[in-house]
Protein backbone atom coordinates (compact mmCIF):
# COMPACT_ATOMS: atom_id res chain seq x y z
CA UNK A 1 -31.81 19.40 -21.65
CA UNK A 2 -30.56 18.64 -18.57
CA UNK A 3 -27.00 20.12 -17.49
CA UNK A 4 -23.79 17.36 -17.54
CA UNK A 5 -23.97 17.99 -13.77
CA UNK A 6 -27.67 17.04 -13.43
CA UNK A 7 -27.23 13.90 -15.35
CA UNK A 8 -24.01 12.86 -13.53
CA UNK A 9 -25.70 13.25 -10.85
CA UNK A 10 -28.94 11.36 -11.51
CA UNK A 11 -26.06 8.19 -12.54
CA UNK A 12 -24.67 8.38 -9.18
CA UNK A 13 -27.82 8.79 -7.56
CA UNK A 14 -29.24 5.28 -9.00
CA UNK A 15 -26.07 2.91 -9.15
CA UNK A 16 -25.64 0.69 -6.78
CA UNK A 17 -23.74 -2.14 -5.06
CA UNK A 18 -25.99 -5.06 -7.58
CA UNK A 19 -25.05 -3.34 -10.46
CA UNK A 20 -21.34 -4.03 -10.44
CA UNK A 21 -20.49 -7.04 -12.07
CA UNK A 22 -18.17 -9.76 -10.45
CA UNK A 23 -15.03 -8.57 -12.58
CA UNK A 24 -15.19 -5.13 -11.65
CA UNK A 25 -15.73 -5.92 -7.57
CA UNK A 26 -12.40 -8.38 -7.68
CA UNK A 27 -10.40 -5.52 -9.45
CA UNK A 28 -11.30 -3.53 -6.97
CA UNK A 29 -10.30 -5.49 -4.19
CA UNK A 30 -7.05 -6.35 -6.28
CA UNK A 31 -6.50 -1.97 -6.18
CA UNK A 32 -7.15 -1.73 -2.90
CA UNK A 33 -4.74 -4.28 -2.11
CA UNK A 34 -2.22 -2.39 -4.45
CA UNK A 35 -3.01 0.72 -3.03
CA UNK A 36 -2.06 -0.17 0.85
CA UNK A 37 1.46 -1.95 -0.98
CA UNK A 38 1.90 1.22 -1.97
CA UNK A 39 0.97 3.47 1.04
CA UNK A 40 3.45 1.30 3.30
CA UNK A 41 6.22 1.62 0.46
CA UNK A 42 6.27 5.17 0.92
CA UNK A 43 5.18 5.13 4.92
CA UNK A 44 8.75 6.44 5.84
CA UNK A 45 9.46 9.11 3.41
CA UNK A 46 9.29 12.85 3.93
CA UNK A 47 6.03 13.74 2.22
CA UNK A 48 4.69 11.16 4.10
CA UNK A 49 5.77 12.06 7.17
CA UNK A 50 4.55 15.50 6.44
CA UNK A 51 0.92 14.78 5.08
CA UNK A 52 0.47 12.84 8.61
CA UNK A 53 1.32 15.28 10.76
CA UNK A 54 -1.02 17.54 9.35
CA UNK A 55 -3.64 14.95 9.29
CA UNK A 56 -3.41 14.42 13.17
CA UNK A 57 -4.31 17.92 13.75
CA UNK A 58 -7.87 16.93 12.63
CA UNK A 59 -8.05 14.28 15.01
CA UNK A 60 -11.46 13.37 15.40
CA UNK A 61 -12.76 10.08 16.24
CA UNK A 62 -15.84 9.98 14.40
CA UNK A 63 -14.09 10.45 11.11
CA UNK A 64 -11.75 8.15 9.07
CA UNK A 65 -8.49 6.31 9.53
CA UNK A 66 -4.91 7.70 9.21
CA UNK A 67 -3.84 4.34 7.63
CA UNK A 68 -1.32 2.64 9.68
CA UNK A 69 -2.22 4.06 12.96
CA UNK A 70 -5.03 4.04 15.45
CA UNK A 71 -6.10 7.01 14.80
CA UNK A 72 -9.01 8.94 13.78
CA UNK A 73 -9.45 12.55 11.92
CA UNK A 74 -11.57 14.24 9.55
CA UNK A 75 -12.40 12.54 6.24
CA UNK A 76 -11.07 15.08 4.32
CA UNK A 77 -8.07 15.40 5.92
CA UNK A 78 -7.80 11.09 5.89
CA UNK A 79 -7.75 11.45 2.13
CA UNK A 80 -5.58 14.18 1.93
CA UNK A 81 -2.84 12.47 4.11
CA UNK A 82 -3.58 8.50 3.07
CA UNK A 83 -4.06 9.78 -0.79
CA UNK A 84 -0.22 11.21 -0.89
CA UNK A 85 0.89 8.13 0.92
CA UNK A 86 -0.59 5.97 -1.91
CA UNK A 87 0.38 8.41 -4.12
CA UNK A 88 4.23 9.17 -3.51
CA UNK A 89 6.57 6.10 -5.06
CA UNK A 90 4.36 7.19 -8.26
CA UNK A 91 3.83 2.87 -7.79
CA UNK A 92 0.11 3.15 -7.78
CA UNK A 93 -2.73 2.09 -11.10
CA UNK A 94 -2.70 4.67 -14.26
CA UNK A 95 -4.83 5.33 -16.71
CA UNK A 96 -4.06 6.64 -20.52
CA UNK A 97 -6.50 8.01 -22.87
CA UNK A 98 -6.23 11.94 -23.97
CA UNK A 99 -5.66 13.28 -20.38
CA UNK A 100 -3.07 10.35 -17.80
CA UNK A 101 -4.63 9.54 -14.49
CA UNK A 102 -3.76 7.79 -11.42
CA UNK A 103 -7.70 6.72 -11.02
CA UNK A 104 -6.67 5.00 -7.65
CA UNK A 105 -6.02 8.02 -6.04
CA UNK A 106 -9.73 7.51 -5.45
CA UNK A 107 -9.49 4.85 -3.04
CA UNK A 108 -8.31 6.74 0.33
CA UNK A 109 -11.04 8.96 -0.09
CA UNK A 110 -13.63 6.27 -0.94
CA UNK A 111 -12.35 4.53 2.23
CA UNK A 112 -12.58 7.88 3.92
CA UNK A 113 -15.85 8.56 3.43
CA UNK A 114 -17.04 5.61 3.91
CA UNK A 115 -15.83 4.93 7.41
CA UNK A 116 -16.70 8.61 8.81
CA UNK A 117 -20.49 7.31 8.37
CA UNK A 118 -20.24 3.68 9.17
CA UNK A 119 -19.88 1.46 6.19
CA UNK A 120 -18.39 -0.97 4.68
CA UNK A 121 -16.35 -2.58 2.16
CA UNK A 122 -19.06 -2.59 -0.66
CA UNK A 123 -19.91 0.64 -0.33
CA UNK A 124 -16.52 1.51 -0.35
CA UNK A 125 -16.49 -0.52 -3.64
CA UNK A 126 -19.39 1.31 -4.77
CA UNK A 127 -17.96 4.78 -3.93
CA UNK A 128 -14.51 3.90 -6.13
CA UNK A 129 -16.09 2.45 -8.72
CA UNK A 130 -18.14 5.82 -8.82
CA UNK A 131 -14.62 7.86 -8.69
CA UNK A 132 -13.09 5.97 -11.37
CA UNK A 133 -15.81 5.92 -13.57
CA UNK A 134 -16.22 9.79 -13.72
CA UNK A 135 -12.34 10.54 -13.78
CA UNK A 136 -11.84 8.06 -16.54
CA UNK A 137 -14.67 9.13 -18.57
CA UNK A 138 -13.49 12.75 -18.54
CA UNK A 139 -9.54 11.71 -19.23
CA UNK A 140 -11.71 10.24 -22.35
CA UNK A 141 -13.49 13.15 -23.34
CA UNK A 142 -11.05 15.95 -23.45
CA UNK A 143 -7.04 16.62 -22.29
CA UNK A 144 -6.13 18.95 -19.06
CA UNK A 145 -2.68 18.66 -20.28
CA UNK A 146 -2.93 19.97 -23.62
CA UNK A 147 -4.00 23.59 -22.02
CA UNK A 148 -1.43 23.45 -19.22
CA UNK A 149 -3.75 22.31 -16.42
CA UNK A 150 -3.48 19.51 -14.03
CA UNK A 151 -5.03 15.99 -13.87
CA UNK A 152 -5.93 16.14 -10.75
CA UNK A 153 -8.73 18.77 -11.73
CA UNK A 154 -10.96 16.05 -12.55
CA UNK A 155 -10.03 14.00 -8.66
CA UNK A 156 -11.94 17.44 -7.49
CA UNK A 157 -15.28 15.89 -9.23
CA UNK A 158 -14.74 12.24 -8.97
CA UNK A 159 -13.88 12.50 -5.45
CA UNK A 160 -16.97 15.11 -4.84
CA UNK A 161 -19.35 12.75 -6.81
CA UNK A 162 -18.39 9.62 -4.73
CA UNK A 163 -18.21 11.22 -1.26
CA UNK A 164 -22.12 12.89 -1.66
CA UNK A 165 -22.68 8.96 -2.95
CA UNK A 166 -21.79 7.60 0.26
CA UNK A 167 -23.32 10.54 2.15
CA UNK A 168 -26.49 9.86 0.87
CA UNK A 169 -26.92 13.43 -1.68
CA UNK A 170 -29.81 13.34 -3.25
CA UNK A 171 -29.63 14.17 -7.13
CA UNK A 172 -29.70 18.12 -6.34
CA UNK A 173 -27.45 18.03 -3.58
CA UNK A 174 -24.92 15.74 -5.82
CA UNK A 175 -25.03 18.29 -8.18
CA UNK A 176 -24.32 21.43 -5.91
CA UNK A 177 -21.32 19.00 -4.59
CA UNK A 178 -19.92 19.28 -8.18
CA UNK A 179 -20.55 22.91 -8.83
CA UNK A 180 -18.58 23.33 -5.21
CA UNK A 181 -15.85 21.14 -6.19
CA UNK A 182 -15.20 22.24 -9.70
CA UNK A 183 -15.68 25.85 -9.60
CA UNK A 184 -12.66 26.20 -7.21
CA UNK A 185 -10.14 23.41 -7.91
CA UNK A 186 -8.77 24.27 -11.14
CA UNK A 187 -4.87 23.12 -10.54
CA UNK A 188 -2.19 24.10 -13.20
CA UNK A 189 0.40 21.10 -14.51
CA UNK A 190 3.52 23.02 -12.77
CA UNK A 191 2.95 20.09 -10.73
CA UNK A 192 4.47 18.14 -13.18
CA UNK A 193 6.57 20.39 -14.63
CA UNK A 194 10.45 21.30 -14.58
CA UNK A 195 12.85 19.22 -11.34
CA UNK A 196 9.95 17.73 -9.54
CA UNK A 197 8.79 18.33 -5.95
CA UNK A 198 7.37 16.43 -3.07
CA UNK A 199 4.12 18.40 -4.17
CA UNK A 200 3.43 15.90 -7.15
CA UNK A 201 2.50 13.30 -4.45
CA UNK A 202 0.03 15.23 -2.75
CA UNK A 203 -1.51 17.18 -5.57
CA UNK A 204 -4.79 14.62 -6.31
CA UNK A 205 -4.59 14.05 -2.73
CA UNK A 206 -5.39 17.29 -2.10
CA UNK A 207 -8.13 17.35 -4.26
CA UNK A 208 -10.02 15.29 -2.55
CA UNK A 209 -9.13 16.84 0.29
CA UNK A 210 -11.68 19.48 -1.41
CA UNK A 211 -13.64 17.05 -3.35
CA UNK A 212 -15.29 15.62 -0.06
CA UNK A 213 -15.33 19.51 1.67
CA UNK A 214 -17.41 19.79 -1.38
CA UNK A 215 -19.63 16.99 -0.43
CA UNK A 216 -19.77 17.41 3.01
CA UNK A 217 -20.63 21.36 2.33
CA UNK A 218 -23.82 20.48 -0.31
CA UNK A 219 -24.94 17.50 2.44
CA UNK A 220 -25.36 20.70 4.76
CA UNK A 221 -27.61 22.73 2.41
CA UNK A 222 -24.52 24.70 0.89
CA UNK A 223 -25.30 25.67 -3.00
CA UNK A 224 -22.73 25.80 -5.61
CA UNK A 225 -22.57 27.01 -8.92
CA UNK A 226 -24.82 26.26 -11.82
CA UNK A 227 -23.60 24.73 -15.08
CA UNK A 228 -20.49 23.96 -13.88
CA UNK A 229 -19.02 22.42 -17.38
CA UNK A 230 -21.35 24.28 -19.52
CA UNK A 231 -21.26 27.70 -17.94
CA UNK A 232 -19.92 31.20 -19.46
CA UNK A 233 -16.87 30.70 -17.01
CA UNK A 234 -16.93 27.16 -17.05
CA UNK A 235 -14.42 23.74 -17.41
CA UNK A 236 -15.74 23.71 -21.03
CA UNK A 237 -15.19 27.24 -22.08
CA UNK A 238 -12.14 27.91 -19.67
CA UNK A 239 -10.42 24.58 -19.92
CA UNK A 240 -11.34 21.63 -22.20
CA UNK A 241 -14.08 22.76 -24.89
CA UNK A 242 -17.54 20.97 -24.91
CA UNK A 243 -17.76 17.03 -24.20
CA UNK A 244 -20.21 14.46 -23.07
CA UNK A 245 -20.06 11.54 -20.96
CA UNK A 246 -22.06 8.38 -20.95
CA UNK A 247 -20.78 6.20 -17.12
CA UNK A 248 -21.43 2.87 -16.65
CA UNK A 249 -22.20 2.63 -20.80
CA UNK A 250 -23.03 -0.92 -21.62
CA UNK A 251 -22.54 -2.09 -18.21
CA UNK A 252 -19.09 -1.66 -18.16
CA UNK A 253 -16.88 -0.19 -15.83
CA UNK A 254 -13.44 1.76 -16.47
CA UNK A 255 -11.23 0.37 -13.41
CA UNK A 256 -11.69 -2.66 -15.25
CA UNK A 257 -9.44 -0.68 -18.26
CA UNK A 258 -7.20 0.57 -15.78
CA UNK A 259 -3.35 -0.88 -15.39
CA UNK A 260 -1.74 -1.84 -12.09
CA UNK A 261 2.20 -0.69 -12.38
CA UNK A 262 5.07 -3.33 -12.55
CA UNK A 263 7.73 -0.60 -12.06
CA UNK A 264 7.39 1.96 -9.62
CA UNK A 265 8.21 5.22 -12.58
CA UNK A 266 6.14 7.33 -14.41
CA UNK A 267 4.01 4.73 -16.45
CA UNK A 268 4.85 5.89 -20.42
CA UNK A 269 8.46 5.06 -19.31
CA UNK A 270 7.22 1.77 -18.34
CA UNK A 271 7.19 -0.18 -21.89
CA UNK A 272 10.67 1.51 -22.07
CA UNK A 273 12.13 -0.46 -19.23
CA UNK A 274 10.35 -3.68 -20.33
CA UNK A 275 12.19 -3.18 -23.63
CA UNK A 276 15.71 -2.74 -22.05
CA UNK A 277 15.67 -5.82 -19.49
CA UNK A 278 14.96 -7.55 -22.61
CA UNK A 279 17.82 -6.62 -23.92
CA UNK A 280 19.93 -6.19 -20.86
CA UNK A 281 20.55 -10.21 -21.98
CA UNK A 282 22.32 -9.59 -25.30
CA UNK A 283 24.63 -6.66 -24.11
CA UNK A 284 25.70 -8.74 -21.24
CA UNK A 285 28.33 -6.12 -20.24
CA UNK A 286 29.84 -4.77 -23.47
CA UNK A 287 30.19 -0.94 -23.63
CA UNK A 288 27.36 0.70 -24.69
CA UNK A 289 27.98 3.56 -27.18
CA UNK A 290 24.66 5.10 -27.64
CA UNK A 291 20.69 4.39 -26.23
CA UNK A 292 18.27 6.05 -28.46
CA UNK A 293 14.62 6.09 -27.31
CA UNK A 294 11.91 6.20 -30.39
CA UNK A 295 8.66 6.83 -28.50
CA UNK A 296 4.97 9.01 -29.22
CA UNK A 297 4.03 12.50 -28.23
CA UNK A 298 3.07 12.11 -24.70
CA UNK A 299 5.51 10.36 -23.14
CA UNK A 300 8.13 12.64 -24.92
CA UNK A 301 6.23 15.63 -23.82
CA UNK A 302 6.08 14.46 -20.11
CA UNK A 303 8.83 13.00 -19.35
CA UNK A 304 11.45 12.97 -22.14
CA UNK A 305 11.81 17.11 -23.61
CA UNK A 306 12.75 19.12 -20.61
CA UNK A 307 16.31 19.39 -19.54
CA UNK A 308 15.59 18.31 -15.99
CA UNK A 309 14.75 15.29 -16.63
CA UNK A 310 18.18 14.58 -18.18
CA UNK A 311 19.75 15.94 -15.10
CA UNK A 312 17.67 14.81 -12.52
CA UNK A 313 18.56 15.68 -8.79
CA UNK A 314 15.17 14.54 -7.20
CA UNK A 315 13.40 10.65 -7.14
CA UNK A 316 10.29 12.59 -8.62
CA UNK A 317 11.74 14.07 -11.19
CA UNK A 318 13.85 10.67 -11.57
CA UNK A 319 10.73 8.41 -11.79
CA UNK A 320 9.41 10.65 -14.11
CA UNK A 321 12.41 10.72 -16.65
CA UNK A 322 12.51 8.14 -19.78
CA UNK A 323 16.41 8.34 -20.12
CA UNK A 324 16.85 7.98 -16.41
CA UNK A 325 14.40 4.82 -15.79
CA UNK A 326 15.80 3.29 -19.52
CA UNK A 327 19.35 3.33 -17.84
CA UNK A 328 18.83 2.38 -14.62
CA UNK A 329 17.10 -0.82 -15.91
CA UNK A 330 20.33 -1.31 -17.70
CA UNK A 331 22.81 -1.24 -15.04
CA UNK A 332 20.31 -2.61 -12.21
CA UNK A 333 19.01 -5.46 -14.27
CA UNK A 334 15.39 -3.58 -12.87
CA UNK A 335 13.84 -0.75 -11.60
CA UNK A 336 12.87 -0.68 -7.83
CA UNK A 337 12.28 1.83 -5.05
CA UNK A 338 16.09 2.18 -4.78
CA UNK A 339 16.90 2.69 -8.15
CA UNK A 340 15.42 6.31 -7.28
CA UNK A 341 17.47 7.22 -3.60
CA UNK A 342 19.53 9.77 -3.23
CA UNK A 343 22.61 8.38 -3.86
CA UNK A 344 21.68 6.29 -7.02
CA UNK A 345 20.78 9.99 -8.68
CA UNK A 346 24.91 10.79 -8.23
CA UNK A 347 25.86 6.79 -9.54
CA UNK A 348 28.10 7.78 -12.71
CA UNK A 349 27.15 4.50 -14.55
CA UNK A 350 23.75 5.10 -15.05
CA UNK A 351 24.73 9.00 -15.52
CA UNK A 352 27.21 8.01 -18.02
CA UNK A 353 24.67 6.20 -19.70
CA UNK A 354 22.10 9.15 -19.58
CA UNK A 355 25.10 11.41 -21.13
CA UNK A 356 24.70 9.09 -24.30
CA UNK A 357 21.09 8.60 -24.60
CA UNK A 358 18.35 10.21 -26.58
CA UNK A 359 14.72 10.55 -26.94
CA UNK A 360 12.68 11.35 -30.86
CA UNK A 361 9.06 11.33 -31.65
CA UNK A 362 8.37 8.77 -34.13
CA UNK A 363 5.25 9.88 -36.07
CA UNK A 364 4.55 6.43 -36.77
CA UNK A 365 4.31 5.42 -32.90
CA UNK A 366 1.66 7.92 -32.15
CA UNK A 367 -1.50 6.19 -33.13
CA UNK A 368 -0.32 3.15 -31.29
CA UNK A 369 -1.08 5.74 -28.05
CA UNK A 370 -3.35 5.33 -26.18
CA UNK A 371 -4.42 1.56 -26.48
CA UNK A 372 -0.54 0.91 -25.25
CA UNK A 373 2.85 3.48 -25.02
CA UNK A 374 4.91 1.80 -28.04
CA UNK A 375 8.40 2.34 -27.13
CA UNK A 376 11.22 1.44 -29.25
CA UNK A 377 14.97 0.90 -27.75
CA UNK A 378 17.86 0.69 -29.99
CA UNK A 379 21.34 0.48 -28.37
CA UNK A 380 24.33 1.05 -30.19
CA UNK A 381 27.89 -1.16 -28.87
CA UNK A 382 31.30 0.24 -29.25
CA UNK A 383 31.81 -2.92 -31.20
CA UNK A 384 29.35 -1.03 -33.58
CA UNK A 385 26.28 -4.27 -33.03
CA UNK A 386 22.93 -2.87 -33.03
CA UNK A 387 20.46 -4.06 -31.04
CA UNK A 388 16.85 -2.97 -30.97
CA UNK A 389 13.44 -4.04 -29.15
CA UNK A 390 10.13 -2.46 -28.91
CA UNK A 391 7.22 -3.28 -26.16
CA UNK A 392 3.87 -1.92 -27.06
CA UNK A 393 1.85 -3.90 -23.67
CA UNK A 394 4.31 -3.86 -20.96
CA UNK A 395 3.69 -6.17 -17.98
CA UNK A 396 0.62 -4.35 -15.86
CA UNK A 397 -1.04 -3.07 -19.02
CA UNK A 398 -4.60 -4.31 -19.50
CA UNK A 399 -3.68 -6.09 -22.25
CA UNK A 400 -1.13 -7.66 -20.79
CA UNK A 401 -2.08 -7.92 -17.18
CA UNK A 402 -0.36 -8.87 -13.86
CA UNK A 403 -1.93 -12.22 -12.29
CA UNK A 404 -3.50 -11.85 -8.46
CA UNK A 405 -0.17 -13.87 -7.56
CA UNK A 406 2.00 -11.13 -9.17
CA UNK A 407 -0.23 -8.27 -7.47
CA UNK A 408 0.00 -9.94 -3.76
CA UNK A 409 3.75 -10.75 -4.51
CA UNK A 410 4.63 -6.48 -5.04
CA UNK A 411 2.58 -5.93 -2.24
CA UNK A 412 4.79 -8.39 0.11
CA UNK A 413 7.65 -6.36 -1.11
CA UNK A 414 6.74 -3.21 -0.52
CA UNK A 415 5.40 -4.60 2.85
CA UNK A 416 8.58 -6.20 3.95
CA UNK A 417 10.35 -4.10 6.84
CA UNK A 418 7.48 -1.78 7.39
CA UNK A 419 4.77 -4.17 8.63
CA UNK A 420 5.60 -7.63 10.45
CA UNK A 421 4.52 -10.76 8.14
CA UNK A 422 1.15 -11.98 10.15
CA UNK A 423 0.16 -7.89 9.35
CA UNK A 424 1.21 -8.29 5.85
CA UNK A 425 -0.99 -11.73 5.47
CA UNK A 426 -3.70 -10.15 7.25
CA UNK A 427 -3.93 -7.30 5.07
CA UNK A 428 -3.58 -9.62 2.22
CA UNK A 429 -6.58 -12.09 3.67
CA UNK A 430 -8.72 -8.99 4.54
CA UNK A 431 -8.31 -7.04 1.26
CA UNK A 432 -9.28 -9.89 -1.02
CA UNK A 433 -12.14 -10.37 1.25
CA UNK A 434 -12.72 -6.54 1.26
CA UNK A 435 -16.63 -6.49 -0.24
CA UNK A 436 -17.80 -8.79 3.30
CA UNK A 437 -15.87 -6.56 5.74
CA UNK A 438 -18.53 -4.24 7.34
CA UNK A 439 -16.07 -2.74 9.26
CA UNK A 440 -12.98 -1.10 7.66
CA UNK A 441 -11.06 -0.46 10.43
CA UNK A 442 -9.38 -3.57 11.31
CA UNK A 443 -7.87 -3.54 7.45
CA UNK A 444 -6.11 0.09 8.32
CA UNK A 445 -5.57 0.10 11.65
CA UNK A 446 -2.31 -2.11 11.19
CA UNK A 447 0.94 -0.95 12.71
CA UNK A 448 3.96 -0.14 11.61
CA UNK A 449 7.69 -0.97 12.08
């Protein structure tokens, strides 16, 4: 039988463009979209700032665009620097199933490797399509998190697999690109782990960083390992135990599954904060003597059981804290990009409220994960009323989906101050129109307050 390598491979190899259906291409150009919103949200912040510079000292201008500039460098290091942009408000699509993914951290490098050889927007589709498909399908088949590694170790793949895609790899040369990119990518979930650094926004970045090296490497004759799941030393006997994947099965597509965010925080928080603006109504300013959180294993695990996250003195470790994002919706009536600045992380009313608010596994909510992230809020008043709401399907989920009004609106907010309004239209007008651009520049090229 043919390795899982050889057979990913041989998918990738004979998918194309036709194949997608209608659906899938317009929630693609709805992520894209999404993507840039949240890429100019974060334009201005340090890691940002940071993950450019870098980027610039791989100018080269027959490679990719470092979004929001005229500027040209290396594919890889495009995707590195425009993946940690998309990635940093922690704003961008998620995925749930037994390993959480950000699957549009595929986009940048799509885009990247896509420009560095001349395409266009439907190969660009094409090539994300590709990367969510295999990252998806492996979140499916077996949990990273559950043996203390990373995500972001399956970005290394899906990022490899797209890149040789849109580099024309033939079905051996595909496969080298995913012995090159798994064998050496292996990231641990310290990421994630503890008070939160500026790291977490440019850890899948930086795998496909390496996923297209890996490509670019086999599309030069470079071999990589054999076997690279089922190997003595490898992902299934070091990392995840055995699995299979089927991509593309029954003609469907996994970005279609895939959630756009409402609130920019860590998305099992997210039916949390639906829950408490419902609520915010009743309590209407009475004292609040106790918030008490009854949620499922993974969001407690991730961000609800470490101490940090109860004391958080970073917006990464903030966005990623139940207790934190439950009581800011409380006292800010919602959660935005400010609810997470500096000084908001000092503001004694939501802190008072974090001092009085708790987080239990309920048994019972677990098998409700991961079709949605049941959360159940029950807030005690001082006059002793109880009131309690759960949200199963928060606003973004697939099952309860934003509208393409409600997708261009948060992108016209996160534009607004960092891109004039004609450049925010524009990139509204050309990323709806994405799949009949055949040249991507004029969508990234935009400039920036």
């Amino acid at each position: 039988m043919a390795t899982l390598g050889r057979r990913i491979a041989e998918w990738a190899s004979e998918i194309t463009y036709a194949d997608l259906p209608s659906k899938t291409v317009h929630e693609a150009k709805r992520r894209v979209l999404d993507s840039i919103g949240c890429c100019l949200g974060a334009y201005k912040s340090a890691p940002a700032g940071i993950a450019r510079e870098v980027a610039l000292s791989a100018a080269d201008a027959s490679g990719a665009t470092l979004w929001g500039t005229r500027t040209r460098c290396r594919p890889e290091y495009a995707a590195f620097a425009n993946g940690a942009m998309v990635r940093y408000l922690d704003f961008n699509d998620t995925y749930l199933s037994l390993e959480p993914a950000h699957p549009s951290d595929n986009i940048p490098a799509s885009v990247a490797a896509a420009q560095a050889v001349g395409l266009g927007g439907r190969d660009a589709i094409l090539g994300l399509v590709i990367g969510y498909e295999l990252q998806c399908r492996q979140c499916d088949a077996a949990s990273l998190r559950a043996h203390g590694w990373d995500h972001v170790t399956y970005g290394a793949l899906s990022t490899a697999l797209l890149a040789g895609k849109l580099w024309g790899l033939d079905v051996e040369a595909l496969e080298h690109a995913l012995g090159l990119a798994g064998v050496c990518n292996i990231t641990t979930r310290q990421t994630r782990t503890g008070q939160i650094s500026m790291w977490k926004a440019c850890a899948f970045s930086n795998a496909a960083r390496n996923g297209l090296f890996a490509a670019d490497l086999a599309r030069r004759g470079m071999t990589g390992p054999h076997e690279i799941y089922e190997g003595p030393k490898g992902i299934f006997n070091q990392l995840t135990g055995p699995f299979d994947l089927v991509l593309g099965a029954g003609g469907e597509f996994m970005i279609d599954k895939t959630y756009i965010k409402y609130w920019p925080a860590e998305y099992h928080s997210q039916s949390a904060i639906d829950a408490m603006l419902q609520l915010r109504g009743e309590i209407a300013g009475r004292a609040v003597k106790s918030i008490h959180i009854d949620s499922f294993e993974a969001a407690v695990s991730i961000i609800g059981s470490e101490p940090e996250k109860w004391h958080p003195t970073s917006r990464e470790t903030a966005d990623h804290s139940m207790g934190y994002c439950t009581a800011a919706a409380l006292v800010d009536g919602d959660v935005t990009l400010h609810s997470f600045d500096e000084p908001r992380l000092k503001d004694r009313k939501i802190l008072d409220l974090l001092d009085v608010t708790t987080i239990t596994e309920d048994p019972a909510l677990n098998p409700g994960y991961p079709d949605g992230i049941p959360n159940r809020i029950t807030v005690t008043l001082a006059d002793g009323t109880v009131l309690t709401k759960q949200v199963d399907y928060p606003r973004g989920h697939a099952k309860n989906p934003m509208t393409d009004e409600e997708v261009v609106a948060k992108f016209l907010k996160l534009a607004d101050g960092v891109v004039s309004p004609d450049t925010a239209d524009r990139i509204v007008d050309l990323s709806m129109r994405f799949d009949d651009l055949d040249d991507l520049a004029p969508l990234f090229e935009f400039e920036v307050k």
